[in-house]
Protein backbone atom coordinates (compact mmCIF):
# COMPACT_ATOMS: atom_id res chain seq x y z
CA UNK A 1 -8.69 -33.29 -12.00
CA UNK A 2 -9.49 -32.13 -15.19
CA UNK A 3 -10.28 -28.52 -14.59
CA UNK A 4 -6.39 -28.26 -13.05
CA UNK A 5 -4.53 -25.39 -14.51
CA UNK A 6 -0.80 -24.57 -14.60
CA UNK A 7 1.67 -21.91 -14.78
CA UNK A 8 5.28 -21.21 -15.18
CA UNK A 9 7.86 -18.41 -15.32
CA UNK A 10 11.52 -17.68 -15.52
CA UNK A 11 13.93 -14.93 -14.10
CA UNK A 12 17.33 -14.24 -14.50
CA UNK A 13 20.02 -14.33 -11.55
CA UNK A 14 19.16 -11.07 -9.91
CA UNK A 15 22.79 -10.54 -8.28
CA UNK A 16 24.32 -9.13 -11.38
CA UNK A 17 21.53 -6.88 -11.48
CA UNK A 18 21.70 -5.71 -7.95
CA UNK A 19 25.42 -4.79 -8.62
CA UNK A 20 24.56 -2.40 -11.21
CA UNK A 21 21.52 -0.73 -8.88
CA UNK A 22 24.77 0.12 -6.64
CA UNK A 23 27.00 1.84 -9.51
CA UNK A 24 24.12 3.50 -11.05
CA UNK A 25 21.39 4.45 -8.61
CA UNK A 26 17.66 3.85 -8.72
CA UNK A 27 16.55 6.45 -10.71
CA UNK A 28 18.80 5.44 -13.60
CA UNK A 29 18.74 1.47 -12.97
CA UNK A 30 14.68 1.66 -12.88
CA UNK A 31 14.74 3.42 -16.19
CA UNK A 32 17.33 0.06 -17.03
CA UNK A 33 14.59 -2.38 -16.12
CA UNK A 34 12.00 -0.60 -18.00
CA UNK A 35 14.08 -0.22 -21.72
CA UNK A 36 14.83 -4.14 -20.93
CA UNK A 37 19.02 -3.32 -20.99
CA UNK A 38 18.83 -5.62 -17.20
CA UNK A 39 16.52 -7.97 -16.23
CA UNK A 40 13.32 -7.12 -13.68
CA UNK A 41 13.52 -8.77 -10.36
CA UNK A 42 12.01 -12.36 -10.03
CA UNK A 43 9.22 -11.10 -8.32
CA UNK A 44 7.83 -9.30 -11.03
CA UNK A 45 7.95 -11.74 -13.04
CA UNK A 46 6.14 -14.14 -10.45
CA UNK A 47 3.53 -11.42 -9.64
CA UNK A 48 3.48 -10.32 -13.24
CA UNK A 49 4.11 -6.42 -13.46
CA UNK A 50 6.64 -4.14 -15.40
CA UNK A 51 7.31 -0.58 -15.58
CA UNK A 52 5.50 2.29 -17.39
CA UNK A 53 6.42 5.05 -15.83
CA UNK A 54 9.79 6.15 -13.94
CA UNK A 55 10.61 9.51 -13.11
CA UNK A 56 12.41 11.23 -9.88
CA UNK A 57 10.35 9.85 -7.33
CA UNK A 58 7.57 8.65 -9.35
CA UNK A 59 6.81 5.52 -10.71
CA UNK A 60 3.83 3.72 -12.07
CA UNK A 61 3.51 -0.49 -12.90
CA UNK A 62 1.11 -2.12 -14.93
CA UNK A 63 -0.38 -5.07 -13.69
CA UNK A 64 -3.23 -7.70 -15.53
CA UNK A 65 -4.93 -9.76 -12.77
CA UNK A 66 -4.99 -13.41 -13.52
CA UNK A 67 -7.08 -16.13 -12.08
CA UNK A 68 -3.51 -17.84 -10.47
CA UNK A 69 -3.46 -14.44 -8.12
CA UNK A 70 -7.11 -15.22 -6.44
CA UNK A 71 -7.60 -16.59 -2.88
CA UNK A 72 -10.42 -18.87 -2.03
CA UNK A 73 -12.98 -16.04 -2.38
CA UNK A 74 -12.54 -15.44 -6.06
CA UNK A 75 -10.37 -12.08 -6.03
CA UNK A 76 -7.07 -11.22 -6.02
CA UNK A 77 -5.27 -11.88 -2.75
CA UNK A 78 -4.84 -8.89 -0.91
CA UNK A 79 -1.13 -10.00 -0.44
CA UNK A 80 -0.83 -9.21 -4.42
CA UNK A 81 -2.59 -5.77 -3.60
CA UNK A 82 0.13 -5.36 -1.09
CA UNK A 83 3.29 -6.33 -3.15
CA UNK A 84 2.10 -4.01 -5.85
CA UNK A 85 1.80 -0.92 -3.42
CA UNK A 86 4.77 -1.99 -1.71
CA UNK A 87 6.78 -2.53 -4.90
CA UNK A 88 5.39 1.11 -6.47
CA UNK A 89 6.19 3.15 -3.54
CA UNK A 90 9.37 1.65 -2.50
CA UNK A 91 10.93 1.94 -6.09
CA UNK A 92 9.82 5.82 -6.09
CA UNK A 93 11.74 6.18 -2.90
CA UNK A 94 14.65 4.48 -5.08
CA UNK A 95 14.16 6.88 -7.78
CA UNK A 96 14.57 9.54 -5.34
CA UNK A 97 17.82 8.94 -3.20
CA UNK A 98 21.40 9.39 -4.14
CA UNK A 99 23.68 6.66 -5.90
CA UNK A 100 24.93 4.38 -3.26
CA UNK A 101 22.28 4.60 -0.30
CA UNK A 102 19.62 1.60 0.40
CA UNK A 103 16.08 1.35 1.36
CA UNK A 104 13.90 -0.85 3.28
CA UNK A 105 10.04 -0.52 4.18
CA UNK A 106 9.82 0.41 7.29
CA UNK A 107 5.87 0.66 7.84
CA UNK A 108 3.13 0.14 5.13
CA UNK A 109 -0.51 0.39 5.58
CA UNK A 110 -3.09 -0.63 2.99
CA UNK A 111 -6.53 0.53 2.11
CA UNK A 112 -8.56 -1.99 0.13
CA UNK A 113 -11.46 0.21 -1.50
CA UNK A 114 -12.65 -2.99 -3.74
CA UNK A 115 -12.36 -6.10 -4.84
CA UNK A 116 -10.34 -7.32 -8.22
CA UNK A 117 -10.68 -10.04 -10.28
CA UNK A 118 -9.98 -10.38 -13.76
CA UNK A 119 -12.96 -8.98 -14.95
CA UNK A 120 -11.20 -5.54 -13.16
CA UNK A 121 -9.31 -5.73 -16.43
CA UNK A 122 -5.60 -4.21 -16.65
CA UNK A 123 -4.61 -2.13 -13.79
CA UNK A 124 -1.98 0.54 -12.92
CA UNK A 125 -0.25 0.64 -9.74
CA UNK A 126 1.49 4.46 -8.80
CA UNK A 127 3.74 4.95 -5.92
CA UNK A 128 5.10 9.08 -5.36
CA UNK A 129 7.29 10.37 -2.83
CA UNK A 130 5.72 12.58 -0.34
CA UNK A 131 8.95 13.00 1.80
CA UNK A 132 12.68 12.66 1.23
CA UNK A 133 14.66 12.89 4.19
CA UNK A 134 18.19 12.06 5.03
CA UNK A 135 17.08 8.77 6.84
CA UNK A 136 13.59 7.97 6.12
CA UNK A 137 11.46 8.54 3.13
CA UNK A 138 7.36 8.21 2.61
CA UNK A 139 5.61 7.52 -0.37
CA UNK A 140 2.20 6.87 -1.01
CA UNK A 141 0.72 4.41 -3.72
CA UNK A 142 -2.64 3.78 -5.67
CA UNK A 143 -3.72 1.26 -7.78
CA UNK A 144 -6.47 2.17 -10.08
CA UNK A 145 -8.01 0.25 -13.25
CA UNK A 146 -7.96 1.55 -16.72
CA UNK A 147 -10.58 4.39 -15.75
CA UNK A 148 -8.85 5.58 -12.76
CA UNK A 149 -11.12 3.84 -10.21
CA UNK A 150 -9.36 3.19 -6.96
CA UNK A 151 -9.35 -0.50 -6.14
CA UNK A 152 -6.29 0.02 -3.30
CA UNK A 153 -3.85 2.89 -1.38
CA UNK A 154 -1.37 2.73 0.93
C-alpha cells in the first residue's frame, strides 16, 4: 500500500526511575521528569505528552494529536482522551501525597464534550486535586485546546 505510514519511539528502562519516585516523592520526581534530570514513563512517550505544569496537586500536560491516535472514525480514540485524563489527575494526586505512599485509580469517569483530530491543534490536559485524604484522593481533569475550549473532563 502506498499510502501506509509508520511510526516509532523509544523509552528508557522505567525501573530506575520508579526507584527514585520512592526516595523522592511525586511532587519532587514530577518536577524531575519535567527539567529532563529522569526519563518520562514509556507511555508518554507512546501517547506523546510531557509536562508543563507541576505544582502541589496540580499538574497540566501538553499533548499534539496525531493522525496514528485516530480510530476508524477519523478522531482521536477516546482511549487517548482517557489516558490523558487519567495520566493528569493521577499525577496531581502524586504531587499531593507524602514521600513513600502509592496510588492507584480507583474509579474514573469521562465526559467527551467533542471530537479531536489534528486539526484541534495542540492541546492541554489539567488534572487538580479536589480531595486529599488519608486513603483515597479525587482529582478532576480537563483537556482543553489552545483557546481553552473543553474537548474532555473527568
Amino acid at each position: 500500500m502506498d499510502d501506509e505510514r509508520g511510526r516509532t519511539f523509544q523509552w528508557r528502562d522505567p525501573h530506575p526511575a520508579m526507584d527514585i519516585a520512592r526516595k523522592v516523592g511525586g511532587l519532587e520526581y514530577t518536577r524531575m521528569v519535567m527539567r529532563g534530570e529522569v526519563p518520562h514513563a514509556p507511555v508518554c512517550e507512546l501517547v506523546g505528552f510531557r509536562f508543563v505544569l507541576v505544582e502541589p496537586g496540580e499538574i497540566a500536560l501538553e499533548f499534539d494529536p496525531a493522525e496514528y491516535h485516530y480510530n476508524v472514525i477519523g478522531s482521536v480514540h477516546g482511549g487517548i482522551t482517557c489516558t490523558l485524563l487519567d495520566s493528569a489527575m493521577s499525577i496531581a494526586v502524586h504531587t499531593a501525597i507524602p514521600v513513600g505512599h502509592g496510588f492507584a485509580t480507583l474509579q474514573m469517569n469521562t465526559h467527551f464534550v467533542r471530537p479531536i483530530t489534528i486539526r484541534t491543534g495542540p492541546m492541554r490536559c489539567e488534572g487538580k486535586v479536589t480531595h486529599s485524604g488519608s486513603r483515597v484522593a479525587t482529582a478532576e481533569g480537563r483537556l482543553v485546546d489552545a483557546k481553552g475550549k473543553l474537548y474532555a473532563h473527568g
